[in-house]
Protein backbone atom coordinates (compact mmCIF):
# COMPACT_ATOMS: atom_id res chain seq x y z
CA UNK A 1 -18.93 -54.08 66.66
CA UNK A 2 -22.41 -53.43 67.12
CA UNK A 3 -24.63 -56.70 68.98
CA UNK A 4 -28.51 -56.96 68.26
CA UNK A 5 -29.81 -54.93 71.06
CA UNK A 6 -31.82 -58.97 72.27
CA UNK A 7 -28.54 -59.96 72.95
CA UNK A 8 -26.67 -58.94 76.15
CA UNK A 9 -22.42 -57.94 75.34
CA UNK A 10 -19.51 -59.04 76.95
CA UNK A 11 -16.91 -57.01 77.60
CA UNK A 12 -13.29 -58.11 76.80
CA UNK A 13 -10.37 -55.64 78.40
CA UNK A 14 -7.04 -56.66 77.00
CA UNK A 15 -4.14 -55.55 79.22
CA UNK A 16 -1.31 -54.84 76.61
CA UNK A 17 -4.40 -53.49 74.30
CA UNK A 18 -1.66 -51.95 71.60
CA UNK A 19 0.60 -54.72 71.52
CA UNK A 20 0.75 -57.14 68.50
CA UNK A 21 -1.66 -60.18 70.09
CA UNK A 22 -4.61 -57.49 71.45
CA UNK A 23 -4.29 -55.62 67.75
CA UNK A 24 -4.38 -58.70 65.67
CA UNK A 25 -7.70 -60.03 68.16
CA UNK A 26 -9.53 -56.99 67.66
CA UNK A 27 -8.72 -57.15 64.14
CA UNK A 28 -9.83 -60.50 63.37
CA UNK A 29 -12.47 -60.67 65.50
CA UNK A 30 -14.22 -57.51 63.70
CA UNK A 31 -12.96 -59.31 60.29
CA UNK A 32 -14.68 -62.37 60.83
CA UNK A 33 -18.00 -60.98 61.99
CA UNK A 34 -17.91 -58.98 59.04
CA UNK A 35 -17.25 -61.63 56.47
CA UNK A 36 -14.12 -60.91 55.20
CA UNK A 37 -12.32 -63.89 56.68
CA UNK A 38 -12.92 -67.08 57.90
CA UNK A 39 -12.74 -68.41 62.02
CA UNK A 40 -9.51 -70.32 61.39
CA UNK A 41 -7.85 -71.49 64.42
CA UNK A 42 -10.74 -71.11 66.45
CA UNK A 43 -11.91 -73.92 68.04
CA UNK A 44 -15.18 -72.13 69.99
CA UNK A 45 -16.29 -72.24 66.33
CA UNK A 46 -16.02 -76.00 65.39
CA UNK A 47 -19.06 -78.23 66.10
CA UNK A 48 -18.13 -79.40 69.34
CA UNK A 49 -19.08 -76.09 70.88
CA UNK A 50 -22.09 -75.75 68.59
CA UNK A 51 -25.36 -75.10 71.35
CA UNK A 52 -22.27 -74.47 74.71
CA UNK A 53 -24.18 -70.92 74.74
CA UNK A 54 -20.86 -68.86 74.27
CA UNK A 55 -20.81 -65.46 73.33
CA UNK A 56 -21.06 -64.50 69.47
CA UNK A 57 -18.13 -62.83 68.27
CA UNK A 58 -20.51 -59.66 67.38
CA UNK A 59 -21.04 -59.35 70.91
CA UNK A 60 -18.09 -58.50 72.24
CA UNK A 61 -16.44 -55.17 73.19
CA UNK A 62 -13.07 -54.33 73.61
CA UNK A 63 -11.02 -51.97 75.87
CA UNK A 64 -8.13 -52.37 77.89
CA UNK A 65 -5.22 -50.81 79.68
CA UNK A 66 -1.24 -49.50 77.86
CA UNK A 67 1.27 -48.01 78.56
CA UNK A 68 2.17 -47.16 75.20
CA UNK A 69 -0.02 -44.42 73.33
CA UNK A 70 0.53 -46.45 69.68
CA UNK A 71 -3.03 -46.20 68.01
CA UNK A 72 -4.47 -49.41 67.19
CA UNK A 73 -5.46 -48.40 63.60
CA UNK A 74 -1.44 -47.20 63.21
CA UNK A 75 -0.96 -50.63 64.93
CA UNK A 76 -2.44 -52.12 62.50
CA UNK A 77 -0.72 -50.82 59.52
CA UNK A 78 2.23 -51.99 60.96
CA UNK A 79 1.34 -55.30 61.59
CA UNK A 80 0.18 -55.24 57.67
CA UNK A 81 3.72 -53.95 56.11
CA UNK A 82 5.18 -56.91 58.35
CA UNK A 83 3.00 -59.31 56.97
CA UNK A 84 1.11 -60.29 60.46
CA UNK A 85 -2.05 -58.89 58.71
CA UNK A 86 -3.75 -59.73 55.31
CA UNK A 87 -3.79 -56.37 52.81
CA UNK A 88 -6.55 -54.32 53.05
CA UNK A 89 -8.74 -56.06 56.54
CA UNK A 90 -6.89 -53.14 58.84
CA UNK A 91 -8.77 -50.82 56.49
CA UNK A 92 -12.00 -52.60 56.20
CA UNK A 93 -12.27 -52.66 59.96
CA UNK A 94 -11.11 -49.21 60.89
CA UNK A 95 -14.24 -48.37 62.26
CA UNK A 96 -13.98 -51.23 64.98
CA UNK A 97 -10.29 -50.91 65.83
CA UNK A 98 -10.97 -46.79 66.43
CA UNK A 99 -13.74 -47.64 68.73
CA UNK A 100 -11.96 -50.33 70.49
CA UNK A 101 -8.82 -47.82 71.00
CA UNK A 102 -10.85 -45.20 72.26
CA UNK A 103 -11.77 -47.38 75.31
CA UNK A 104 -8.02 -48.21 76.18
CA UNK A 105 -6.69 -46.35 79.41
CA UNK A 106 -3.25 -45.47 80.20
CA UNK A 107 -1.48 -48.51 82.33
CA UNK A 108 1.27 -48.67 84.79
CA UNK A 109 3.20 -48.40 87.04
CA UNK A 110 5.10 -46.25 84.35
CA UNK A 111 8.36 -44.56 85.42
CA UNK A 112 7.87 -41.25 88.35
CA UNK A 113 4.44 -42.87 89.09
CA UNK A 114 3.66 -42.26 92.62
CA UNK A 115 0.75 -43.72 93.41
CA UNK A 116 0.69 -46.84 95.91
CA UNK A 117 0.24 -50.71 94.82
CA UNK A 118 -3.40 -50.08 96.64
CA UNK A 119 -4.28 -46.93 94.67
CA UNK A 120 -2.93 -48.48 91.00
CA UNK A 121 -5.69 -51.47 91.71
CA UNK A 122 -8.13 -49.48 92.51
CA UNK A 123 -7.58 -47.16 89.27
CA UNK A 124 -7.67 -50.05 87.15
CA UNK A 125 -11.10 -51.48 88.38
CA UNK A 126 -12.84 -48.20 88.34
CA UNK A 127 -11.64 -48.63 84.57
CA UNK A 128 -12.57 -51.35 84.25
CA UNK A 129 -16.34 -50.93 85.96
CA UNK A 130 -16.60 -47.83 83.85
CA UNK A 131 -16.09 -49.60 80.64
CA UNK A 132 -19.18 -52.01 81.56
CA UNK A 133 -21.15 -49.93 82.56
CA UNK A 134 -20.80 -47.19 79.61
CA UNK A 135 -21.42 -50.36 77.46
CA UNK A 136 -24.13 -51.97 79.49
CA UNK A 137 -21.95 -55.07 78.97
CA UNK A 138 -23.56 -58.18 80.91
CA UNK A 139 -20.02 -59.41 82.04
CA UNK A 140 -16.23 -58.70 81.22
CA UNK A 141 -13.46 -60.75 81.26
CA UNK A 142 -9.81 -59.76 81.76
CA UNK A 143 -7.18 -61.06 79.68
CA UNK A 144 -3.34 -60.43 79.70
CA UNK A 145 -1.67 -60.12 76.52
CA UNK A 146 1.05 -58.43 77.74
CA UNK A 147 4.88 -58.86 77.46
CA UNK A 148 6.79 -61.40 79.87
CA UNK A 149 7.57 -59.75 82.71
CA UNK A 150 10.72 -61.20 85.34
CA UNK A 151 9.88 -63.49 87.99
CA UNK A 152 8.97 -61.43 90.94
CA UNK A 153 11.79 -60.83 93.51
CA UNK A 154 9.92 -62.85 96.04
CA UNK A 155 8.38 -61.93 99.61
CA UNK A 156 8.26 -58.04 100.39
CA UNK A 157 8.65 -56.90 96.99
CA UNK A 158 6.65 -54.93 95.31
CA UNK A 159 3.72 -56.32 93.23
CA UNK A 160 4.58 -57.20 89.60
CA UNK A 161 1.97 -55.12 87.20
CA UNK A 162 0.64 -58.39 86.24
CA UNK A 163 -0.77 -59.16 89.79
CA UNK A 164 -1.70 -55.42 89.95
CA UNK A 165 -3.91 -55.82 86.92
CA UNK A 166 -5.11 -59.06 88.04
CA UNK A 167 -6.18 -57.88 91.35
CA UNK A 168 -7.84 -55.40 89.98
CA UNK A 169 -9.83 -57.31 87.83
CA UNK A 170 -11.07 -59.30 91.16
CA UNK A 171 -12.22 -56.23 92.43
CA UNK A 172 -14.14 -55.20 89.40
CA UNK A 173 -15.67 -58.70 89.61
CA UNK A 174 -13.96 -59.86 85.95
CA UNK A 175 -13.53 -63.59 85.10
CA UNK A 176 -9.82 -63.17 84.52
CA UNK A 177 -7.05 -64.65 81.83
CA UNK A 178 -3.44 -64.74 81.99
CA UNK A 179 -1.84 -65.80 78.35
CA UNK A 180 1.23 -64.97 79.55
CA UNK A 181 4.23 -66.20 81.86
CA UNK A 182 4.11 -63.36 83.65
CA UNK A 183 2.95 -64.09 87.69
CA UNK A 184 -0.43 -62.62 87.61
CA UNK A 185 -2.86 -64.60 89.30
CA UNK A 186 -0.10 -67.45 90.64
CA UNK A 187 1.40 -64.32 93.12
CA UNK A 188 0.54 -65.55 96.61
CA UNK A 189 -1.14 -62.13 96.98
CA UNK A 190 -3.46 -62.67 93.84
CA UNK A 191 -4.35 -66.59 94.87
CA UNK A 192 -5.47 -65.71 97.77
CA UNK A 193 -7.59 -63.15 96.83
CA UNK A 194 -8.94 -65.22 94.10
CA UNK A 195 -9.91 -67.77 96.24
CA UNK A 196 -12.06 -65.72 97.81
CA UNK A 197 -13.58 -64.05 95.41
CA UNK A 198 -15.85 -66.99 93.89
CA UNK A 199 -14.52 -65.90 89.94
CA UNK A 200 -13.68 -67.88 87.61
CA UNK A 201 -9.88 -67.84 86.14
CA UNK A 202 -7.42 -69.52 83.92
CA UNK A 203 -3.76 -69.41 83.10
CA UNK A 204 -0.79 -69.36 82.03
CA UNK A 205 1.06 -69.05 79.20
CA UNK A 206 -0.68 -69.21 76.05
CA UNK A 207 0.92 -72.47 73.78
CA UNK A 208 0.74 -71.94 70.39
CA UNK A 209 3.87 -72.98 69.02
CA UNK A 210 6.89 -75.16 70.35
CA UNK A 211 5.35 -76.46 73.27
CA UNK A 212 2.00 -77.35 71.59
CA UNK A 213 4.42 -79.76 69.43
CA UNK A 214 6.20 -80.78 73.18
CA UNK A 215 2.28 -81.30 74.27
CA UNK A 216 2.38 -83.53 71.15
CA UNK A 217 5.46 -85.32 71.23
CA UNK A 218 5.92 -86.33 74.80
CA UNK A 219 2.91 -88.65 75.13
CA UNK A 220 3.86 -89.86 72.31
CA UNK A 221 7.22 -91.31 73.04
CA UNK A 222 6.08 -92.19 76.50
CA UNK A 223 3.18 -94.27 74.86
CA UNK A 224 5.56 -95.73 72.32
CA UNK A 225 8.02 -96.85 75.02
CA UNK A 226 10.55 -95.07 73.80
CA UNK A 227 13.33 -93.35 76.05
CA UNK A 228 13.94 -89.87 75.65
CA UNK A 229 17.54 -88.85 76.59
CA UNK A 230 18.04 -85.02 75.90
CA UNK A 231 15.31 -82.92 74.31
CA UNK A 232 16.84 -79.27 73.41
CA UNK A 233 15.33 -76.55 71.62
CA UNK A 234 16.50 -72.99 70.06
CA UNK A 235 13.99 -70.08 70.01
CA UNK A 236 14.34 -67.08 67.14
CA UNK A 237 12.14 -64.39 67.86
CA UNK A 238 11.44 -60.72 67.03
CA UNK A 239 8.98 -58.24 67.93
CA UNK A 240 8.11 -56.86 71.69
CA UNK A 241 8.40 -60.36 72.94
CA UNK A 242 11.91 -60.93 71.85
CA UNK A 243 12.74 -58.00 73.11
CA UNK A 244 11.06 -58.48 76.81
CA UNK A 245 12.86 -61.91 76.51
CA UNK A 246 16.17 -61.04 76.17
CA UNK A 247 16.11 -60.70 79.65
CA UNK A 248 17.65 -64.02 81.57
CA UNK A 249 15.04 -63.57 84.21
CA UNK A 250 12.11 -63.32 81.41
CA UNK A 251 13.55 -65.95 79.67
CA UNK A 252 13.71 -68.26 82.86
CA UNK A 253 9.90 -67.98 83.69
CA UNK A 254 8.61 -68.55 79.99
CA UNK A 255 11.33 -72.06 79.59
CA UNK A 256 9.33 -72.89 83.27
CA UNK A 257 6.40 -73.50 81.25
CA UNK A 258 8.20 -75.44 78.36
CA UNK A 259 9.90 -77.86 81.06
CA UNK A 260 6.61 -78.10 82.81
CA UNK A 261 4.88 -80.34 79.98
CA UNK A 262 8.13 -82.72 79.02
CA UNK A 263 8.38 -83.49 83.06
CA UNK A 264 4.25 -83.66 82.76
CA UNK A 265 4.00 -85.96 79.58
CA UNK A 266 7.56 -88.00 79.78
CA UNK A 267 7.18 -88.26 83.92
CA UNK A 268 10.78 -87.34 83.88
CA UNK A 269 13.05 -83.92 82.70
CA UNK A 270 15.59 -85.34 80.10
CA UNK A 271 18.90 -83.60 79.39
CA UNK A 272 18.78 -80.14 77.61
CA UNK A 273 17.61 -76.59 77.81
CA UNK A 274 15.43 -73.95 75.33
CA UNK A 275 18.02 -71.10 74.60
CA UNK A 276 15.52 -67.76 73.59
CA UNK A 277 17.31 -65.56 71.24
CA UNK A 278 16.14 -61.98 70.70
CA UNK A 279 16.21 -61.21 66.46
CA UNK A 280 14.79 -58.19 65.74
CA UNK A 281 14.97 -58.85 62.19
CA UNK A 282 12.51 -61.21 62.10
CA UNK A 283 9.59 -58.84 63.80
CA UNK A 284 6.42 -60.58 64.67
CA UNK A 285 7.45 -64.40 63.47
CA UNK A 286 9.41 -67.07 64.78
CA UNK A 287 11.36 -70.13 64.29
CA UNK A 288 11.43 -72.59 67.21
CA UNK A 289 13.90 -75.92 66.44
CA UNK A 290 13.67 -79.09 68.62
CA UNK A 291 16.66 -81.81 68.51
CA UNK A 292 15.15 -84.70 70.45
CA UNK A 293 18.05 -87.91 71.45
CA UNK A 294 15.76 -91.21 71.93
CA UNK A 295 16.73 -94.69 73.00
CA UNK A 296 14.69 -97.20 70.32
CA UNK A 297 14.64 -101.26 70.59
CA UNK A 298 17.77 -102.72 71.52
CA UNK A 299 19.16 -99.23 72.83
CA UNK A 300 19.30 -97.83 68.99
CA UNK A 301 20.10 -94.53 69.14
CA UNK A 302 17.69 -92.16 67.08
CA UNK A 303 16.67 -88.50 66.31
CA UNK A 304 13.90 -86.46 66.07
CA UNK A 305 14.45 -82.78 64.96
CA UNK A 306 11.22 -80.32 64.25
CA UNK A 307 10.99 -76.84 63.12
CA UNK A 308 7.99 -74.42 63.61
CA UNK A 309 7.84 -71.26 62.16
CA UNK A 310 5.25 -68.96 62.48
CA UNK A 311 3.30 -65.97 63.18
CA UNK A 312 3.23 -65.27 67.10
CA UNK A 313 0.07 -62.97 66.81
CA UNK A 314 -1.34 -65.05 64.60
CA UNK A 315 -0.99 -67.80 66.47
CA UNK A 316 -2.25 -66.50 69.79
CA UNK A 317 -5.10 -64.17 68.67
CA UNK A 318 -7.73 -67.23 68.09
CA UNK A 319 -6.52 -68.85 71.52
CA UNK A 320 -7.43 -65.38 73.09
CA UNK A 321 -10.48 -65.36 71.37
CA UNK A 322 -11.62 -69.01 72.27
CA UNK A 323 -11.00 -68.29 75.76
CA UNK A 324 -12.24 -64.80 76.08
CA UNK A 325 -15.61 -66.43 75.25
CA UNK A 326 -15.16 -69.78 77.30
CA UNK A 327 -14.35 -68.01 80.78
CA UNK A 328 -17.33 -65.52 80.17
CA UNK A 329 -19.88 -68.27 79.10
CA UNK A 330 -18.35 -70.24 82.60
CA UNK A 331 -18.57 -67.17 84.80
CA UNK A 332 -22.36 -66.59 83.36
CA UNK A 333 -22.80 -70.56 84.12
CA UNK A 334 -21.58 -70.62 88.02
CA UNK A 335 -18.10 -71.81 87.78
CA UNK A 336 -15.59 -70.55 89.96
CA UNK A 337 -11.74 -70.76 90.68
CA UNK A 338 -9.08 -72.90 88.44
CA UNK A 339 -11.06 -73.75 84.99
CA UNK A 340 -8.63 -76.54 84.53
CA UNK A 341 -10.53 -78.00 81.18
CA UNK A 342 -9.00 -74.73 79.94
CA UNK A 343 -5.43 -76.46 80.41
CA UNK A 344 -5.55 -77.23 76.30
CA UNK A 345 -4.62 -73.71 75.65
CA UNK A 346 -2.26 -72.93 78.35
CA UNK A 347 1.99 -74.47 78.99
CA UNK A 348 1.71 -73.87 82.67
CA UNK A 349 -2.06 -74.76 83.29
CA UNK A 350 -4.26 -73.69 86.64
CA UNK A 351 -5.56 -76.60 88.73
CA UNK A 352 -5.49 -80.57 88.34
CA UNK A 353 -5.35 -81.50 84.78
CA UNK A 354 -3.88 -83.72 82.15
CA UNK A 355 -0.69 -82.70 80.30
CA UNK A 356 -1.23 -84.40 77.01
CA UNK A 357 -2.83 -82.58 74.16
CA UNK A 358 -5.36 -85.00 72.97
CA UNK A 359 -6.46 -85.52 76.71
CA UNK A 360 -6.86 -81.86 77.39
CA UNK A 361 -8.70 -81.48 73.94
CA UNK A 362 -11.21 -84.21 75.61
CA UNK A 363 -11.53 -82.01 78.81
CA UNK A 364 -12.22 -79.06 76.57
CA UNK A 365 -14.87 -80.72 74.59
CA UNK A 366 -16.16 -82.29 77.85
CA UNK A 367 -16.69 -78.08 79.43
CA UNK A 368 -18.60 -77.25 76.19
CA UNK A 369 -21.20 -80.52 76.84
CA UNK A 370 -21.57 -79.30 80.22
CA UNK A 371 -21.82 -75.75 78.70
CA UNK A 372 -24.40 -76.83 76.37
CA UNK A 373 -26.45 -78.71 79.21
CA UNK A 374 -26.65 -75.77 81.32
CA UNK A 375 -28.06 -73.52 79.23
CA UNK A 376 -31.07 -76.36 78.93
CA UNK A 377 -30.76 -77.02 83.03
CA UNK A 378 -29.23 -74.29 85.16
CA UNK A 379 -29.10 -77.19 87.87
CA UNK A 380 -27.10 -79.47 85.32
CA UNK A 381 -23.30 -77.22 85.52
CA UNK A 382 -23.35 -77.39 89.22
CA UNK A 383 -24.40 -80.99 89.63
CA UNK A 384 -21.70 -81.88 87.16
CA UNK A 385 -18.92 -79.58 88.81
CA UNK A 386 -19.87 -79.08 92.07
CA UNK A 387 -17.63 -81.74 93.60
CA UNK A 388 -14.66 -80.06 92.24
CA UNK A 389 -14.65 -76.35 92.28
CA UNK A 390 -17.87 -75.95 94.65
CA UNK A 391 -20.27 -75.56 91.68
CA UNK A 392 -22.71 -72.56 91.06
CA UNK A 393 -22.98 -69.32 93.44
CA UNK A 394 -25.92 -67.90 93.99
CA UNK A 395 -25.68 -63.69 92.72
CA UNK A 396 -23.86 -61.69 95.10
CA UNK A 397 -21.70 -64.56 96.47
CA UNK A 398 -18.72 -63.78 94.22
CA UNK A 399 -16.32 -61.77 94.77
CA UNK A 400 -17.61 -60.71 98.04
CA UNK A 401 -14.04 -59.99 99.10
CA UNK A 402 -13.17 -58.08 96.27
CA UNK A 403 -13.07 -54.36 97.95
CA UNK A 404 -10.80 -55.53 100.49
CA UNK A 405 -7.12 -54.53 100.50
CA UNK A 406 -5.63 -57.35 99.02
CA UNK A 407 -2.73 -56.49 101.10
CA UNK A 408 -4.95 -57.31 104.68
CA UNK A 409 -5.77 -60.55 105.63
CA UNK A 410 -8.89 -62.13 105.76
CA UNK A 411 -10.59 -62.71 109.13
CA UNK A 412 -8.96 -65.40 110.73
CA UNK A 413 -6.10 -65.20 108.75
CA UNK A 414 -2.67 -65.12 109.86
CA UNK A 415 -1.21 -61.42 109.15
């Protein structure tokens, strides 16, 4: 994906680069700039971002870390016999897909690896600052598209990859995105560290399916008066992520999300769970079923069932696109921390936020005014912001910490 050589690129290093969601971004994102398909799903490319100085989509470059060794044009293929991809775009764009695999680097910790947590993060950012520099890229953002992992075992154990790869996109000085449940950046270790490091960040858990409808829903029978009393849902999935969620503990951290927004939108958790059931028949798509018990005038008892089924790639590569260009565009502008107008995209959003999805649309529209004011008045973002995430840094502020163990304590901090 070749950028005019007036216009500076931005890097965008998917961790879980040959999974289904990092294939089906690089593919569309090289279909699109070609021509071949249209930006559906994307909302960086509706008018309300028109002028919010993001990145073009022919500007960006992709790399990222695996542990698997599938290449992405073979990836690709596959996705196409299932039916993720439209015939014929894996072929149009083979040129883009074999550049973007050649810049993906073996991941880990893989089984027999001996190097320390320390030594892992340090590999990873010298990837990563390798990669930007090859590319002269102006900025790179991190995003993990990766498989769920468990919930960590708590204090003393190791690291989960996820904070590995996170940390070591702090110390490469990478704006960094977590689209999955997995701990990443929420790890004490990694929060910490982030807070330090003056970078902008956003997580977790991508919603593109049953809890965007929840995110729906649930404002709407709270505004409506109407008393939920159980609200349970089934989950049929395929594909690495069914697989990775057949575990109880994997399962357990993505439903955290799901619960998150009811309690959020309904101010209370009514009766029922999500059960997550693991059908490899099905591959990349998915059927997600809601049965919702309400309490209507006079104590009328009614229900409310919905079914989604859908495309999980499909569904998550525009998301990952959107916000691959929304974190870089706020890291270029000053921002730092929690980007919490980001919370539209996310189940289990960073920072203070709202939990509806037409009031987190509104915050989203309101970061691409500010976007779009900046680029006119670089004193505009930080005046706008400042009082809640300490506005703009002046260069060479962020990420001063960075190079630090993440493991040591900061001066003054309590080992």
């Amino acid at each position: 994906m070749s950028a005019s050589l007036s216009r500076p690129r931005v890097g965008v290093w998917l961790i879980g680069a040959r999974g289904s969601v990092a294939t089906t971004v690089v593919t569309g994102c090289a279909a699109i700039t070609a021509g071949l398909h249209p930006p559906t799903g994307m909302v960086t490319e509706t008018s309300a971002f028109t002028g919010s100085g993001l990145p073009a989509l022919s500007d960006l470059v992709f790399g990222g870390h695996d542990t698997l060794d599938c290449p992405l044009p073979k990836r690709a293929e596959t996705l196409t016999a299932g039916g993720v991809l439209p015939p014929g775009v894996a072929t149009a764009v083979a040129a883009e897909l074999a550049a973007a695999d050649r810049e993906i680097r073996p991941g880990g910790p893989t089984p027999g690896d001996t190097r320390s947590e320390a030594e892992l993060i340090t590999a990873f950012a010298d990837d990563i600052r390798d990669f930007a520099r090859r590319h002269e890229l102006e900025r790179t953002v991190v995003v993990n598209v990766a498989s769920t992992e468990p919930a960590s075992a708590g204090h003393g154990a190791p690291l989960p990859a996820s904070t590995l790869y996170a940390l070591a996109a702090l110390r490469a000085g990478c704006s960094y995105v977590n689209f999955t449940p997995s701990e990443g950046m929420h790890h004490p270790v990694a929060a910490a560290e982030a807070e330090r490091s003056g970078l902008p960040y956003a997580g977790r858990d991508g919603k593109t399916g049953q809890t965007l409808l929840r995110a729906v829903l649930g404002p709407m029978f709270a505004q409506r008066a109407l008393n939920v009393r159980a609200w349970s849902g089934t989950n049929l999935l395929g594909g690495g992520d069914g697989a990775a969620l057949a575990d109880p503990a994997a399962a357990a951290a993505k439903n955290a999300g799901k619960e998150r927004v009811l309690a959020d939108t309904l101010g209370t958790v009514p009766e029922g769970e999500v059960h997550i059931d693991d059908v490899p028949a099905l591959g990349d798509w998915k059927t997600a079923w809601d049965h919702i018990a309400f309490d209507g005038f006079l104590g009328t008892r009614m229900i409310l069932q919905t079914i989604w089924q859908g495309c999980d790639s499909a569904l998550a590569a525009p998301l990952v696109l959107d916000l691959a260009r929304l974190t870089a565009r706020a890291h270029e502008s000053g921002l730092t921390g929690p980007l919490s107008e980001l919370g539209f995209y996310f189940k289990d959003p960073m920072g203070e936020g709202p939990a509806s999805l037409g009031e987190q649309y509104g915050a989203l529209v309101g970061l691409g005014v500010r976007l779009r004011r900046v680029g006119s008045d670089p004193d505009a973002l930080g005046a706008a912001v400042g009082g809640e995430r300490g506005g703009r840094r002046e260069p060479g502020e962020e990420g001063a910490a960075r190079d630090s163990d993440p493991r040591e304590p900061a001066a003054g901090e309590r080992p």
